[in-house]
Protein backbone atom coordinates (compact mmCIF):
# COMPACT_ATOMS: atom_id res chain seq x y z
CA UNK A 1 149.02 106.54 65.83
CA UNK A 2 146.48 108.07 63.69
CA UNK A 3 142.94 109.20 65.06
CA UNK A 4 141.11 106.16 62.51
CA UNK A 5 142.89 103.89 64.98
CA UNK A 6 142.02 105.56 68.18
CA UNK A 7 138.46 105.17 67.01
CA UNK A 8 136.53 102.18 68.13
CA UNK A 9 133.05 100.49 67.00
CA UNK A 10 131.01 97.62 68.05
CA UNK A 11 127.50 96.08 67.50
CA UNK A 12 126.05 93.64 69.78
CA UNK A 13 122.72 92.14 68.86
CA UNK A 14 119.87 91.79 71.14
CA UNK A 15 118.89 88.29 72.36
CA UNK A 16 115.40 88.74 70.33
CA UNK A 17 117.10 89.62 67.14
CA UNK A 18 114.98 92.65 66.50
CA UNK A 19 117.33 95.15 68.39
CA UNK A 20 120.64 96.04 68.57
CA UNK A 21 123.30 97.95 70.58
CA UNK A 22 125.96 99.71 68.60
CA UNK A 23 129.20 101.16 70.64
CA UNK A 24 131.17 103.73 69.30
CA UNK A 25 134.30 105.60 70.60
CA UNK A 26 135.60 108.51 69.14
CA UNK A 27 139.47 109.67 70.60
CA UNK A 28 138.69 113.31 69.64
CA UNK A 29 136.10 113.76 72.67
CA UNK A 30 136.92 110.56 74.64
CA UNK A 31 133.50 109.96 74.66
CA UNK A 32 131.63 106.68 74.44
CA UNK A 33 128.07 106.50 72.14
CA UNK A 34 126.03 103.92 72.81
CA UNK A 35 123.29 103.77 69.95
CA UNK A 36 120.41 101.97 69.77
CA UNK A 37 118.79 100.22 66.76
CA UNK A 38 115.47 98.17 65.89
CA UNK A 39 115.12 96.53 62.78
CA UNK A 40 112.97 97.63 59.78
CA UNK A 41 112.49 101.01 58.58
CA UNK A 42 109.59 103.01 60.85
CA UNK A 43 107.05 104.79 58.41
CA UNK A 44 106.40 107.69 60.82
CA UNK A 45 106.90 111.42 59.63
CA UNK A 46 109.73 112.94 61.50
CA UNK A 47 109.73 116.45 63.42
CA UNK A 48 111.83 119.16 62.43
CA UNK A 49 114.32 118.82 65.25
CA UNK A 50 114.62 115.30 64.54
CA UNK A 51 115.72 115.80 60.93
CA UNK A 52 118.10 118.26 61.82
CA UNK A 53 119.47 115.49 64.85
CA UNK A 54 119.86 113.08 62.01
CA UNK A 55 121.38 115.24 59.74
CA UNK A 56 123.54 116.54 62.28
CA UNK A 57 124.67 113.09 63.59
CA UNK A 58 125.64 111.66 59.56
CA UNK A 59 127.46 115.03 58.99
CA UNK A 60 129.34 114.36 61.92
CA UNK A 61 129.91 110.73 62.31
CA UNK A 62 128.84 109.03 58.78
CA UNK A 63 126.06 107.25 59.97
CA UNK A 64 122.37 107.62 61.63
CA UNK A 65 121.03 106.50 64.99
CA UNK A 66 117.50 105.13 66.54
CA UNK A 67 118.41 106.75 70.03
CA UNK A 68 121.62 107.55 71.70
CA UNK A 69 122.73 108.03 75.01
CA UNK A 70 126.67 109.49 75.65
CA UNK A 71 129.27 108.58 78.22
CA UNK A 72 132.34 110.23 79.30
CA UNK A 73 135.31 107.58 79.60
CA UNK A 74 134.57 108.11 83.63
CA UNK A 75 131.24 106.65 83.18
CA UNK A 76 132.05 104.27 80.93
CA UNK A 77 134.36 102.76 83.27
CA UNK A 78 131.51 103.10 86.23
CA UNK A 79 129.59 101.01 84.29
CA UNK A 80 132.39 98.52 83.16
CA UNK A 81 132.75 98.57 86.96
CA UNK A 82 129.25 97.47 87.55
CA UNK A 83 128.82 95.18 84.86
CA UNK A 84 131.85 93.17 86.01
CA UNK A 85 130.71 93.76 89.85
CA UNK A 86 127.44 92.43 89.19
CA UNK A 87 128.81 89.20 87.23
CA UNK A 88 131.48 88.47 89.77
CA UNK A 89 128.03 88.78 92.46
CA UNK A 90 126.45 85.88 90.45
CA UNK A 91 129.41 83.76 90.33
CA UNK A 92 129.74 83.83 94.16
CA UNK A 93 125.92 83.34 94.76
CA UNK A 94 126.48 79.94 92.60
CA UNK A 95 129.36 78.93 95.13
C-alpha cells in the first residue's frame, strides 16, 4: 500500500456554520492534526513567525491552517476512548 493511502483527511463543520474542524493523518509520523478553521478571510497583518508557520505548514502538507493542535496515535485513541466513554455515559443516564 502506498503512503497516499495511508493518509487520511476529514472536515466536520461546526453546528453554527462559521467554524470548522479539519482531521488529518499522515502514516509518515503517525500523528493526528486536528486543524481548526473560521470562515472568511481575517484582514489582520501577520507576525513574522506566523508567516514562516504558514509557509512552513503549505511546504509541508499543501495546505494552510487557522490553529492546530497534534496528537500522537496514543492520544488519539485516549480521546476516541473518552468520546465513546462519555456517549455510552449519556445513553445509560437516559435508561
Amino acid at each position: 500500500m502506498n503512503k497516499q493511502n495511508k493518509d487520511k483527511s476529514t472536515f466536520i463543520r461546526c453546528e453554527c456554520h462559521a467554524e470548522g474542524l479539519g482531521v488529518d493523518y499522515f502514516a509518515d509520523d503517525d500523528h493526528y492534526y486536528f486543524s481548526y478553521w473560521k470562515q472568511g478571510l481575517s484582514n489582520k497583518n501577520l507576525s513574522w513567525k506566523a508567516r514562516a508557520r504558514y509557509c512552513w505548514q503549505v511546504l509541508r502538507h499543501g495546505k494552510a491552517f487557522e490553529d492546530e493542535v497534534i496528537l500522537s496515535s496514543k492520544s488519539a485513541n485516549n480521546l476516541s476512548d473518552w468520546i465513546t466513554e462519555t456517549e455510552s455515559n449519556k445513553l445509560s443516564d437516559k435508561k
